[in-house]
C-alpha atoms as a PDB file:
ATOM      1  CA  UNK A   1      84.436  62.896 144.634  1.00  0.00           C
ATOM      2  CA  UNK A   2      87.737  62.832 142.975  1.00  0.00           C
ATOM      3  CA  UNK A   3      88.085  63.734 139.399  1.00  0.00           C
ATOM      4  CA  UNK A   4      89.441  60.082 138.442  1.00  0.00           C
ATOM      5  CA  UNK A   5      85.969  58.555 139.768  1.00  0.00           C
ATOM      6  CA  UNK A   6      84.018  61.262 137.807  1.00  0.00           C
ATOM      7  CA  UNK A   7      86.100  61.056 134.587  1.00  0.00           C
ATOM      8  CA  UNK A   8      85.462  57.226 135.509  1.00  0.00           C
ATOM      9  CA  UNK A   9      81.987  57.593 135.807  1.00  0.00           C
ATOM     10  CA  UNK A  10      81.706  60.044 132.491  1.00  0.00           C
ATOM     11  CA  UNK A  11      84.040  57.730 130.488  1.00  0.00           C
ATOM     12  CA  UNK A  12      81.097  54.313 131.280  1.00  0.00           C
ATOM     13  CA  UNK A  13      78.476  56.611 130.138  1.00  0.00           C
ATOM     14  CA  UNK A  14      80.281  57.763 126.982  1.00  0.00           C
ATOM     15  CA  UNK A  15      81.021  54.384 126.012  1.00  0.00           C
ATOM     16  CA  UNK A  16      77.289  52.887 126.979  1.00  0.00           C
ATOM     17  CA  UNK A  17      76.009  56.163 124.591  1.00  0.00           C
ATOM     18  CA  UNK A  18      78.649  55.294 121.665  1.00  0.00           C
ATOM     19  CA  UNK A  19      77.212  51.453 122.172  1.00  0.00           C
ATOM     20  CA  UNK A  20      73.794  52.655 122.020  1.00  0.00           C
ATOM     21  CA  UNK A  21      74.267  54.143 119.142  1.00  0.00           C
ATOM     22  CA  UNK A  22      76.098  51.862 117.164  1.00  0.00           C
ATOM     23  CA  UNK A  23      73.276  49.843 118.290  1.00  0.00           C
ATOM     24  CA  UNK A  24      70.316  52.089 116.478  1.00  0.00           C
ATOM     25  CA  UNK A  25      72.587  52.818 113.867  1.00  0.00           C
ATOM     26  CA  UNK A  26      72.735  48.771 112.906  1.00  0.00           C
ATOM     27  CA  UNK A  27      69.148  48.590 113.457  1.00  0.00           C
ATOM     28  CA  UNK A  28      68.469  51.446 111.221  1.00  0.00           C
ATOM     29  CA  UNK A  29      70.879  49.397 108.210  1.00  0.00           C
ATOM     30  CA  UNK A  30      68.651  46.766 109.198  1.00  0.00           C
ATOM     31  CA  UNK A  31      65.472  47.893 108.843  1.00  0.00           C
ATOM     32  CA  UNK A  32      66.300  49.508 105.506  1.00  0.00           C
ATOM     33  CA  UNK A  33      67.808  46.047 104.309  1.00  0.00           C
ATOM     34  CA  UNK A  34      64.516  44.832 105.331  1.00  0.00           C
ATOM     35  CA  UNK A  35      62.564  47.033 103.217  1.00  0.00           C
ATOM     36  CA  UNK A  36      64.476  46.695 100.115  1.00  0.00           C
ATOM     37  CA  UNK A  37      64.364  43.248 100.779  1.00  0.00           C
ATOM     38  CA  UNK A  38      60.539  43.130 100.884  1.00  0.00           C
ATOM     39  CA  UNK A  39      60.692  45.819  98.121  1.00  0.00           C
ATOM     40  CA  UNK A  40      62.789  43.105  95.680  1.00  0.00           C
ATOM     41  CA  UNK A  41      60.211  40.381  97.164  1.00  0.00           C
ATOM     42  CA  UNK A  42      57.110  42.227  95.603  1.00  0.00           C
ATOM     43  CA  UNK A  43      58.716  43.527  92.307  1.00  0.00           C
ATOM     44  CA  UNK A  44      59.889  39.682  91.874  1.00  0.00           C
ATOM     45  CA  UNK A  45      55.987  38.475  92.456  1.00  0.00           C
ATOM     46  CA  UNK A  46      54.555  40.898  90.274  1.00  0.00           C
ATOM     47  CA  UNK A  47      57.377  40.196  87.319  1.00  0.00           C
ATOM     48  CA  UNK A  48      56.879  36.241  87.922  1.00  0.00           C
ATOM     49  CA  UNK A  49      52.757  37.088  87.316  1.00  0.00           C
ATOM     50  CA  UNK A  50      53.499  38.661  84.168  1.00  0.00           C
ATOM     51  CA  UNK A  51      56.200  35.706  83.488  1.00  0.00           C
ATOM     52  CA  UNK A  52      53.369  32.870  83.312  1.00  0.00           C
ATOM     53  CA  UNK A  53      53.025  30.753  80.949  1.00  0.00           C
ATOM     54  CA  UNK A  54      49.083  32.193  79.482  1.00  0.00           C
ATOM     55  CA  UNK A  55      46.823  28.883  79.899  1.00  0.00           C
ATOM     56  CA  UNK A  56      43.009  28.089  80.477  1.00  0.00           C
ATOM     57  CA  UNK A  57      41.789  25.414  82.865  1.00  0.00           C
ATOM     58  CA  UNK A  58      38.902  23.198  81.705  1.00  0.00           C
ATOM     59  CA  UNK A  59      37.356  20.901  83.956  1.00  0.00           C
ATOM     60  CA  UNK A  60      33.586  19.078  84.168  1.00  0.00           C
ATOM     61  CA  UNK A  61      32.228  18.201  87.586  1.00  0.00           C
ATOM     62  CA  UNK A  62      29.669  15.792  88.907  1.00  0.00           C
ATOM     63  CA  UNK A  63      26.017  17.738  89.728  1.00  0.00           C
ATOM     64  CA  UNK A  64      27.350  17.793  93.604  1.00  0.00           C
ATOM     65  CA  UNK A  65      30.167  20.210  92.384  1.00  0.00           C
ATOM     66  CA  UNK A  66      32.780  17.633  92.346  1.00  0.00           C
ATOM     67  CA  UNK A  67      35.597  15.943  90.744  1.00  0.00           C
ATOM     68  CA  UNK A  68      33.528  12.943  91.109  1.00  0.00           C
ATOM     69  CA  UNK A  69      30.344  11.152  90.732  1.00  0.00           C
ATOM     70  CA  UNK A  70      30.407  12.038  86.587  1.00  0.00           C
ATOM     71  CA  UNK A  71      26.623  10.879  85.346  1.00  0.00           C
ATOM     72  CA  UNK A  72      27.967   7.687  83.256  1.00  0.00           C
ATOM     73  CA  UNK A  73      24.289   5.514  82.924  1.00  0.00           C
ATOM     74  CA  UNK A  74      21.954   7.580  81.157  1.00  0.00           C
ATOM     75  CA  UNK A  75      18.577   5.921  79.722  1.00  0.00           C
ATOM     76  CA  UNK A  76      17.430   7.380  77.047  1.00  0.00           C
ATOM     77  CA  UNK A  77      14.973  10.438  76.925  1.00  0.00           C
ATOM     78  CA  UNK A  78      16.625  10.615  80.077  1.00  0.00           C
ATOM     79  CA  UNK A  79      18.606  13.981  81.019  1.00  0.00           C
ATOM     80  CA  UNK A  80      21.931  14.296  83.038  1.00  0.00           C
ATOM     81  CA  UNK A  81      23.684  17.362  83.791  1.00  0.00           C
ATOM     82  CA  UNK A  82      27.322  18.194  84.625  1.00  0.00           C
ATOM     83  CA  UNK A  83      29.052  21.339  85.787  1.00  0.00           C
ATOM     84  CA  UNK A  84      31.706  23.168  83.513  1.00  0.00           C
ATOM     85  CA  UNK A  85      34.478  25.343  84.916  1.00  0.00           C
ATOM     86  CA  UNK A  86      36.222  27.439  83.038  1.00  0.00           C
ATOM     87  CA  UNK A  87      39.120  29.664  84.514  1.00  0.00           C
ATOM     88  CA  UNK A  88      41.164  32.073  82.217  1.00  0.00           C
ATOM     89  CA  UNK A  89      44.774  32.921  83.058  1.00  0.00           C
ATOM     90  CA  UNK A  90      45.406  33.702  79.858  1.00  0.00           C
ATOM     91  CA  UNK A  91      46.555  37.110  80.799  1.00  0.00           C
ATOM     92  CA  UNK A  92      43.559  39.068  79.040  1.00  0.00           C
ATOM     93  CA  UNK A  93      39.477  39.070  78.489  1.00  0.00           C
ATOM     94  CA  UNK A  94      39.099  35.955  75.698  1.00  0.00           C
ATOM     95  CA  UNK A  95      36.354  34.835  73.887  1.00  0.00           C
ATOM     96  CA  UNK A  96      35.659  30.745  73.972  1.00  0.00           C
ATOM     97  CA  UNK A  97      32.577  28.524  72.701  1.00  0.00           C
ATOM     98  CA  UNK A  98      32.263  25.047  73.585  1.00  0.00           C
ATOM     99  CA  UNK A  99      31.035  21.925  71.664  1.00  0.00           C
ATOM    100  CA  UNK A 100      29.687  18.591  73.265  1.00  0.00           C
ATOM    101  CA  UNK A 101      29.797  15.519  71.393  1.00  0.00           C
ATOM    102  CA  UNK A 102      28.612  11.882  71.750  1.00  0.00           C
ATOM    103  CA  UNK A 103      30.412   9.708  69.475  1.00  0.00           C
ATOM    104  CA  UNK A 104      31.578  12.225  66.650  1.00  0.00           C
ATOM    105  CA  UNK A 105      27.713  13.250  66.773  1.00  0.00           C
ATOM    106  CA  UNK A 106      26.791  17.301  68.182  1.00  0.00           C
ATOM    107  CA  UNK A 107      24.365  17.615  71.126  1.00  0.00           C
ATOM    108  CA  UNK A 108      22.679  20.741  71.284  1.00  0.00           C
ATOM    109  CA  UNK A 109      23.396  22.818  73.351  1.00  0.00           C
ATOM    110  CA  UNK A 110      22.019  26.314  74.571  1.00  0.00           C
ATOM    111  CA  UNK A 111      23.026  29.487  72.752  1.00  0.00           C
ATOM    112  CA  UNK A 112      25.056  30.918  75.650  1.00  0.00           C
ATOM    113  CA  UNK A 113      28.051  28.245  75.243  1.00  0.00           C
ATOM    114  CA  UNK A 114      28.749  29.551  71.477  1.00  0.00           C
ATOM    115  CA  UNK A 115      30.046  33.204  72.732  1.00  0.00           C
ATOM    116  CA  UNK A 116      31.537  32.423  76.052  1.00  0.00           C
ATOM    117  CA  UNK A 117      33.612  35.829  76.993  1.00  0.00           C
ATOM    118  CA  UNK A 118      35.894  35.486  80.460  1.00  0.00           C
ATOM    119  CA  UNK A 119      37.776  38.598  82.101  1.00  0.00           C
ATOM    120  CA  UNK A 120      41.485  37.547  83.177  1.00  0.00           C
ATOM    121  CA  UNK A 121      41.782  35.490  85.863  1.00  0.00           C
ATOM    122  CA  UNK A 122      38.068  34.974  86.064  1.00  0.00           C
ATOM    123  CA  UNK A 123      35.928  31.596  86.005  1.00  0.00           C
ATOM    124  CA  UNK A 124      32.796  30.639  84.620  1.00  0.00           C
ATOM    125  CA  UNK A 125      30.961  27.727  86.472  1.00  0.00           C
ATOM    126  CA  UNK A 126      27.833  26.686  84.968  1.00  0.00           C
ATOM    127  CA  UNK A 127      25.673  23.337  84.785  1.00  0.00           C
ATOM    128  CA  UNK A 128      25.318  21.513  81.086  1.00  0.00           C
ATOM    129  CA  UNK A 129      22.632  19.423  80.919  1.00  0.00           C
ATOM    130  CA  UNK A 130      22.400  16.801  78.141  1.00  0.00           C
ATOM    131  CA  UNK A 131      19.953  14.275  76.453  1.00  0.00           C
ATOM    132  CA  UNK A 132      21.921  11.409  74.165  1.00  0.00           C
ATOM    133  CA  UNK A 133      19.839  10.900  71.727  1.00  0.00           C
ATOM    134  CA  UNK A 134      20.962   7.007  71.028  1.00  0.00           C
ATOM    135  CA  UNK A 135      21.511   4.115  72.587  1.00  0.00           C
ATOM    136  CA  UNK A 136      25.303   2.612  73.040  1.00  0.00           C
ATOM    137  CA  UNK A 137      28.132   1.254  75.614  1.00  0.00           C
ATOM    138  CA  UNK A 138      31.545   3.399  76.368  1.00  0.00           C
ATOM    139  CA  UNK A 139      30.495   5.524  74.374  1.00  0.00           C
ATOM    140  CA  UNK A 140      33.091   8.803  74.368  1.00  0.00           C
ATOM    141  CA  UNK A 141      30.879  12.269  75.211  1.00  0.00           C
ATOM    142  CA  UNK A 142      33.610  14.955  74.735  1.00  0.00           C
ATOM    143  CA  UNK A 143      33.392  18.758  75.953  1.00  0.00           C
ATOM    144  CA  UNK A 144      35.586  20.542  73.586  1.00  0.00           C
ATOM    145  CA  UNK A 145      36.360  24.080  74.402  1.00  0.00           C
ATOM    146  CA  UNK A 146      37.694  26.323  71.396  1.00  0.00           C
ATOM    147  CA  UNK A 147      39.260  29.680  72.185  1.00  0.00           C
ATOM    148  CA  UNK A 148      38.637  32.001  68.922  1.00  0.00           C
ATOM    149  CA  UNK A 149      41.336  33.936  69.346  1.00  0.00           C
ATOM    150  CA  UNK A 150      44.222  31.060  69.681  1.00  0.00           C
ATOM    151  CA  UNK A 151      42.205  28.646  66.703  1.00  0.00           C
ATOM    152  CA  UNK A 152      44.151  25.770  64.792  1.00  0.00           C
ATOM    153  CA  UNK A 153      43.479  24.541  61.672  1.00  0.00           C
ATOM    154  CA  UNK A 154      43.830  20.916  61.003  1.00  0.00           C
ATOM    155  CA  UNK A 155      43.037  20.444  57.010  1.00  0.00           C
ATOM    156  CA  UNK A 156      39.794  22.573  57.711  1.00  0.00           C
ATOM    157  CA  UNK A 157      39.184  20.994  60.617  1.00  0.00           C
ATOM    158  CA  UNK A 158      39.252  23.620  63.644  1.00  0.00           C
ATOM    159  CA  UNK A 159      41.128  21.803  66.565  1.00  0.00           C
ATOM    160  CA  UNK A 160      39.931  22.551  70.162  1.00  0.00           C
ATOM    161  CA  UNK A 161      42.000  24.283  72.411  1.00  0.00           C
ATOM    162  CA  UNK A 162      40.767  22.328  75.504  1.00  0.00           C
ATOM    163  CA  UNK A 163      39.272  18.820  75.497  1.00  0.00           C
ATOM    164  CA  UNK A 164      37.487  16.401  78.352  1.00  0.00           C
ATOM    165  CA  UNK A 165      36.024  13.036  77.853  1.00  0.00           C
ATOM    166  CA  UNK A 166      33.598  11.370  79.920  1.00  0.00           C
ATOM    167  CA  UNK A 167      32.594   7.392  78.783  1.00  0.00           C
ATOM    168  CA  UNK A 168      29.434   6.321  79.109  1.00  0.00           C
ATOM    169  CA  UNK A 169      26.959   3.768  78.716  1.00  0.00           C
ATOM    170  CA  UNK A 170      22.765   5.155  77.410  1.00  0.00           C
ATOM    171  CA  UNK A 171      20.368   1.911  77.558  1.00  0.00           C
ATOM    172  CA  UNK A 172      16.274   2.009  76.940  1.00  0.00           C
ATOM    173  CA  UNK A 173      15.672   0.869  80.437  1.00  0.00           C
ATOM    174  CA  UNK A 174      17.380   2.253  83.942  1.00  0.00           C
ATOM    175  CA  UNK A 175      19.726  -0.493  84.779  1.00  0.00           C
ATOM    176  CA  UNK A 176      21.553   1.508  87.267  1.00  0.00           C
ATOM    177  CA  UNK A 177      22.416   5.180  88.085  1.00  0.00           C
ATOM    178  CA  UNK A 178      25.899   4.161  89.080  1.00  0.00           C
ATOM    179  CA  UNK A 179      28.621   7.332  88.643  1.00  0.00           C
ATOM    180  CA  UNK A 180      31.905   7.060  87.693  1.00  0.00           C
ATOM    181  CA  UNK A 181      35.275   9.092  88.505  1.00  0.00           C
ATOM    182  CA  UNK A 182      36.898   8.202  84.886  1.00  0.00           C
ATOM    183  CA  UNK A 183      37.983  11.417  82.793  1.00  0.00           C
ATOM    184  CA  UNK A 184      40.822  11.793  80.347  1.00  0.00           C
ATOM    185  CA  UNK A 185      42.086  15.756  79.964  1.00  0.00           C
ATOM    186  CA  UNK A 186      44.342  17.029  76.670  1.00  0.00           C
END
């Protein structure tokens, strides 16, 4: 073989190794783009966590566990129950107690709604049942959901931090045990 063909020969191979390695050296920039990339990707999701706005989400489900079929014809004597959720994002452990009222009027409740206490990011889901004790038509029964630590005044009136009101109708006979899907949130 001459020595043109080999230097040939050795000159393809140099130029295939200098390729190849221009080749792992971009993949190498690319993979550590990659991980800084992800890197910046997970410091921006843990500084948009802390960036939230602190809230709590109040809701009140039908006895099925849904945001429907709200007990709205009671007769009275009669009991009817409803689930209450409670989720805290408020960014730490907070203590809440919770009122229901028919009409301006307070319906007992047990002693476990007055010192509600919720971990971060935790909910509470728990069946309320009630009794109204009198007899009326759209009538407003409110769930009213105080957190101590956040409480307004109003003229020495404390002012709930979450409210939900569900209208409905308490006769001395069962008419109907129609449900309704009607709720108003503040």
């Amino acid at each position: 073989m001459s020595k043109i063909k080999i230097f040939r020969k050795l000159g393809g191979a140099v130029r295939r190794m200098m390729y190849i390695k221009k080749l792992v050296i971009m993949i190498l920039i690319s993979f550590t783009l990659l991980a800084s990339g992800c890197e910046e990707i997970m410091n921006f999701k843990q500084s948009s966590k802390s960036l939230e706005e602190p809230s709590t989400e109040f809701y009140i489900l039908g006895p099925d566990g849904t945001a429907k079929n709200y007990p709205t014809n009671y007769v009275l004597g009669e009991n009817g129950t409803v689930i209450v959720e409670i989720i805290n994002h408020e960014q730490k452990p907070v203590n809440y107690t919770m009122e229901v009222k028919l009409e301006d009027t307070l319906l007992p409740l047990p002693a476990d709604w007055q010192n509600i206490c919720i971990e971060n990011d935790e909910t509470l889901e728990k069946a309320v049942t009630m009794n109204p004790p009198f007899e009326g038509t759209n009538m407003d029964l409110q769930f009213l959901l105080y957190n101590i630590d956040k409480k307004e005044m109003l003229e020495n009136i404390s002012l709930p931090y979450r409210n939900l009101n569900l209208w409905i109708n308490v006769t001395t006979q069962n008419l109907s045990k129609n449900t309704s899907t009607l709720t108003t949130a503040v």
